[in-house]
Protein backbone atom coordinates (compact mmCIF):
# COMPACT_ATOMS: atom_id res chain seq x y z
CA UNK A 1 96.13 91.03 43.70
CA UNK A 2 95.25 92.28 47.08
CA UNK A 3 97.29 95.41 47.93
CA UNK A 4 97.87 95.12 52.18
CA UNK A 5 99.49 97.77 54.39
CA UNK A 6 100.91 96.47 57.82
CA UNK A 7 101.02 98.75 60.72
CA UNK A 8 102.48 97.44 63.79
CA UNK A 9 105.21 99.32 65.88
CA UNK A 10 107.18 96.58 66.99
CA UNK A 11 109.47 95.45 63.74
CA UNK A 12 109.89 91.76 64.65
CA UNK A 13 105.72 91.60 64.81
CA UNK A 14 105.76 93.16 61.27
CA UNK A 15 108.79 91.01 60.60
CA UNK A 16 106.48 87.76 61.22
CA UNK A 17 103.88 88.85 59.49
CA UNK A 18 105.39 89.48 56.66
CA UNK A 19 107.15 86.38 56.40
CA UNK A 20 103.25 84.56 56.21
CA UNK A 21 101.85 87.28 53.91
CA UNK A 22 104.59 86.41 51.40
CA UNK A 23 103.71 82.45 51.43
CA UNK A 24 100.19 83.45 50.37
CA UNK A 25 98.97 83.27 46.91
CA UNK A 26 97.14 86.84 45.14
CA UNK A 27 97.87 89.12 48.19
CA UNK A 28 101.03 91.67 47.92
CA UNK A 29 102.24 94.12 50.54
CA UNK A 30 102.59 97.27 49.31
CA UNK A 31 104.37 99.37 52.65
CA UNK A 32 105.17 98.93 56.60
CA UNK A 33 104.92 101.75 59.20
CA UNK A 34 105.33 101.54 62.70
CA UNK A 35 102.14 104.17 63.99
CA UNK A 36 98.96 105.58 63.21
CA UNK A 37 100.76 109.12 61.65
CA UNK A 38 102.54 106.70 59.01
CA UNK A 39 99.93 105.03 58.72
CA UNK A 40 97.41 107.99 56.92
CA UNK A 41 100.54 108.96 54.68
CA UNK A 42 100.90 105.23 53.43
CA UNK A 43 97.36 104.87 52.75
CA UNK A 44 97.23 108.13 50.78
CA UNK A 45 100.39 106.89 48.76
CA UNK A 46 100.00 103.50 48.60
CA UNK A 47 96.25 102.89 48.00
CA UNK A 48 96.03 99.61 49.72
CA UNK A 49 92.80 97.16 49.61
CA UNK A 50 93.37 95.77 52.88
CA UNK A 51 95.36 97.33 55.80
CA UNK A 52 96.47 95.01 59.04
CA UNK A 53 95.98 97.69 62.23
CA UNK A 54 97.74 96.92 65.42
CA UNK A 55 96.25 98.77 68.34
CA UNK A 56 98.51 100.01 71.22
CA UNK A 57 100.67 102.45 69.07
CA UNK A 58 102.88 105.63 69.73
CA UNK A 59 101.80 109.15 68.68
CA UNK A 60 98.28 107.74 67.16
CA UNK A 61 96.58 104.42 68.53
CA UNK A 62 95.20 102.24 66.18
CA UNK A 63 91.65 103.25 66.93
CA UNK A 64 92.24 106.82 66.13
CA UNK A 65 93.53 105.65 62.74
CA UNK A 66 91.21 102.98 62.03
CA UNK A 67 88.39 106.41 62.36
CA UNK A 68 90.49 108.52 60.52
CA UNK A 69 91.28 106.10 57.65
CA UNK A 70 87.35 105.14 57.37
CA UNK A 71 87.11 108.99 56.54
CA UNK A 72 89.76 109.67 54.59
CA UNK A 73 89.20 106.47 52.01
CA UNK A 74 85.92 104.50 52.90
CA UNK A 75 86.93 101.54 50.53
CA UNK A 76 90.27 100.85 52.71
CA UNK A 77 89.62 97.89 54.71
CA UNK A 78 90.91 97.26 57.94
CA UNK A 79 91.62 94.20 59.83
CA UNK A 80 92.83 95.29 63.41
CA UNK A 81 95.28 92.39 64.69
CA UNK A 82 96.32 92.90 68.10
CA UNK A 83 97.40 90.92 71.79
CA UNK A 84 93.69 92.71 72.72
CA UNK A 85 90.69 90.44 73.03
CA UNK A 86 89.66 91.74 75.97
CA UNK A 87 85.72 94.15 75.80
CA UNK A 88 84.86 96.52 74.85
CA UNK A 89 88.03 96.70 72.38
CA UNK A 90 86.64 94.79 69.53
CA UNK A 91 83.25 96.55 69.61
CA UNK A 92 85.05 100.03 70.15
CA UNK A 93 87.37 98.99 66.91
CA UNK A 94 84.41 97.80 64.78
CA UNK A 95 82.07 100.11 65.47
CA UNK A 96 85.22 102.76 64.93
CA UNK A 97 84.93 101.37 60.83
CA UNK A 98 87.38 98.26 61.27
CA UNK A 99 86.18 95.67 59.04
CA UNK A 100 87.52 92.41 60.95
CA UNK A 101 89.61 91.98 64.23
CA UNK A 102 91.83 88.99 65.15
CA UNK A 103 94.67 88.64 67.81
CA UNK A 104 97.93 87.63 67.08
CA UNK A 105 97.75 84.10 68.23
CA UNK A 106 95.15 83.72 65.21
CA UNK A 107 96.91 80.71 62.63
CA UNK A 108 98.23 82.17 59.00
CA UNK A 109 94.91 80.36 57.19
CA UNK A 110 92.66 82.49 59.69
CA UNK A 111 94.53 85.51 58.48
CA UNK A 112 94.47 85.02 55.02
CA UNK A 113 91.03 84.11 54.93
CA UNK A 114 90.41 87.20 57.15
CA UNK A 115 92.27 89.11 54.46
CA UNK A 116 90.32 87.76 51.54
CA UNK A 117 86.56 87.86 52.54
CA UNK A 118 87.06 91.78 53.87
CA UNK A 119 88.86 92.74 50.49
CA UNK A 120 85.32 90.76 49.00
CA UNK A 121 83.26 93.48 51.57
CA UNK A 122 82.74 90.87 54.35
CA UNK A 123 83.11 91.24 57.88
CA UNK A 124 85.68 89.31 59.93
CA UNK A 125 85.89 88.27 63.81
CA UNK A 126 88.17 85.51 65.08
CA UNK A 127 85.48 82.97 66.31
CA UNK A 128 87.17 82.87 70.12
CA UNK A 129 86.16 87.17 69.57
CA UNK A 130 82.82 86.83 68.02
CA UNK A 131 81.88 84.19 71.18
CA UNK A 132 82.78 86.70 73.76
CA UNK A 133 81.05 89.43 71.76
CA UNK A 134 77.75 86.92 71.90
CA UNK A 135 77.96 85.96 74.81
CA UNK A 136 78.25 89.71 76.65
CA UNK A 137 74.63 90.49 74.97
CA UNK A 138 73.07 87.46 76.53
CA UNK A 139 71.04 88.06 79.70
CA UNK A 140 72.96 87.91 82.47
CA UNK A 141 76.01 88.93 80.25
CA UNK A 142 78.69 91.56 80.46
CA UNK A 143 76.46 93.93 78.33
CA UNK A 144 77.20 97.46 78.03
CA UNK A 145 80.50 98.44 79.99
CA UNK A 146 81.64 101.14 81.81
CA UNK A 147 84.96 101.26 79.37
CA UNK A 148 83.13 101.50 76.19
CA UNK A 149 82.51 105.54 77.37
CA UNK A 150 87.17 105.51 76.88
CA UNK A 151 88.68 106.67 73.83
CA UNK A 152 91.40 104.81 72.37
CA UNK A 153 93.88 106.44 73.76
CA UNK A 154 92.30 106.34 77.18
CA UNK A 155 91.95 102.44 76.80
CA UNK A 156 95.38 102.12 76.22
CA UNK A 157 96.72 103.71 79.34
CA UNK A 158 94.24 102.20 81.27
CA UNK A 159 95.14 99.14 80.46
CA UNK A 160 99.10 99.04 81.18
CA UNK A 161 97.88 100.74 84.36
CA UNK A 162 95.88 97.96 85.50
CA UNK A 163 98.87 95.58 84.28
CA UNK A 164 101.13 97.62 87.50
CA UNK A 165 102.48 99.95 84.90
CA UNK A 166 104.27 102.99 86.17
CA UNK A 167 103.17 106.58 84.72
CA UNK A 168 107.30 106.44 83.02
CA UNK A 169 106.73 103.04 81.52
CA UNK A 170 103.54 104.41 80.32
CA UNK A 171 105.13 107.35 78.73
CA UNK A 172 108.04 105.21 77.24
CA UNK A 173 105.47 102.68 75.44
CA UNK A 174 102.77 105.07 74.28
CA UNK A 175 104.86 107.89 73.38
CA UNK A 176 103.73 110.45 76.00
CA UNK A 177 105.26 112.68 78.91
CA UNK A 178 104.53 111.85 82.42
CA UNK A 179 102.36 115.16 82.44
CA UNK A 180 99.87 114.19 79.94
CA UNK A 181 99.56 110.57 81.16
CA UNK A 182 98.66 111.75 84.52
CA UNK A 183 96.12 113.81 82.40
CA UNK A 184 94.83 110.61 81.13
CA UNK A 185 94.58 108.81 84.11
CA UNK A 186 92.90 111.32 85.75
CA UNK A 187 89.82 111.48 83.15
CA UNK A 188 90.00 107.62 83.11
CA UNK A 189 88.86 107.95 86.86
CA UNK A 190 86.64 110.78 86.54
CA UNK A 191 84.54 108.64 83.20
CA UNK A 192 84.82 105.60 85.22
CA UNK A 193 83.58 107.37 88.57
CA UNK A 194 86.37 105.95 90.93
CA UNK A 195 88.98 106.78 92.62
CA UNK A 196 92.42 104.68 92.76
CA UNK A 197 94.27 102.15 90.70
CA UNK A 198 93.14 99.10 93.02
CA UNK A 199 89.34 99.90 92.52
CA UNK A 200 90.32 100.34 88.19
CA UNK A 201 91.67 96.82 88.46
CA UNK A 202 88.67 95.57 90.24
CA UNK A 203 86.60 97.14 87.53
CA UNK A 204 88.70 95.66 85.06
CA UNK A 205 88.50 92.24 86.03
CA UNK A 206 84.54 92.45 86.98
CA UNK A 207 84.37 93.46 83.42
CA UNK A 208 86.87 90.58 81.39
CA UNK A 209 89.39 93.23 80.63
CA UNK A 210 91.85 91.74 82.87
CA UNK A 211 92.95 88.12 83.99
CA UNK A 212 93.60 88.05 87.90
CA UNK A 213 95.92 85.68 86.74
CA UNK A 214 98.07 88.59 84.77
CA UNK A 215 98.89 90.37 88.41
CA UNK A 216 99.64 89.96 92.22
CA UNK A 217 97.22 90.27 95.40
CA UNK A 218 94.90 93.13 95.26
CA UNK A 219 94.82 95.57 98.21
């Protein structure tokens, strides 16, 4: 029986996901938790083979506890499923100790087979992942980007700031004051070398981050 942890903060995600897990034969879910704090207890307490990691998280992001996890219990394995396809997240996640990555849209066979071949030691990568991932190491590809120098944390704001998020609605989502996400956003310029939100979202899109199609006219 394959012991899994889920750790998403939104309880109708978890609520899904659970409902699938349950249908499928020799795995058993052993705890929920709704960040990456709860998410070190359960593992210490619960043991699990196999924990499913969601990424944008309050108090601790999912790529601070996928690192943290790795070091506390090397034989966890963790299967980050997220909205995130976008580079450098699944390199920053794998390299970081995850064992497979898969968004949400991924179908319930993918995620039990997922499930099963990282519990056997295998790696994982949804294939529509694993193609972008190939295809930015080709010549001519994306290659190395300027967002693989942000932590997790910093990836996260940056990305609901390029999405016309407001320093408040930042702080609401990721658990922070408006203080320390100006704090962010400041070192995500200073890494980045620019200077406004307009050029980040430029950036963003050069790079596959972002979908013009996810926000208005650019100045």
């Amino acid at each position: 029986m394959i012991k899994v942890l889920l750790v998403d903060d939104h309880d109708i995600v978890r609520t899904g996901i659970r409902l699938v897990l349950e249908k499928m034969s020799g795995i058993k879910i052993v705890g929920e938790c709704d960040d990456g704090h709860q998410a070190l207890e359960k593992v210490a307490q619960e043991k699990p083979d196999v924990v499913l990691m969601d990424v944008n998280m309050p108090r601790m992001s999912g790529l601070e506890a996928t690192k943290k996890i790795t070091d506390i219990d090397p034989y966890v394995r963790i299967i980050i499923l997220t909205i995130h396809a976008e580079n450098p997240y699944p390199k920053q996640l794998l390299d970081a100790g995850a064992n497979g990555y898969l968004t949400k849209g991924c179908a319930a066979s993918e995620l039990e087979s997922a499930i099963k071949k990282v519990y056997a030691g295998q790696r994982y990568v949804g294939a529509d992942i694993a193609q972008q991932m190939a295809l930015a190491m080709l010549p001519g590809g994306a290659g190395e980007s300027p967002f693989d120098e942000l932590t997790g944390r910093e990836m996260e704001v940056m990305l609901l700031l390029v999405r016309g998020k407001k320093a408040k609605e930042i702080g609401g989502i990721l658990g922070l004051n408006d203080k320390t996400v100006a704090t962010y956003k400041y070192r995500i310029l200073e890494k980045l070398d620019i200077q406004n939100d307009v050029k980040l979202t430029h950036l963003a899109i050069r790079h596959g981050i972002l979908d013009p199609k996810e926000i208005g006219p650019l100045g």
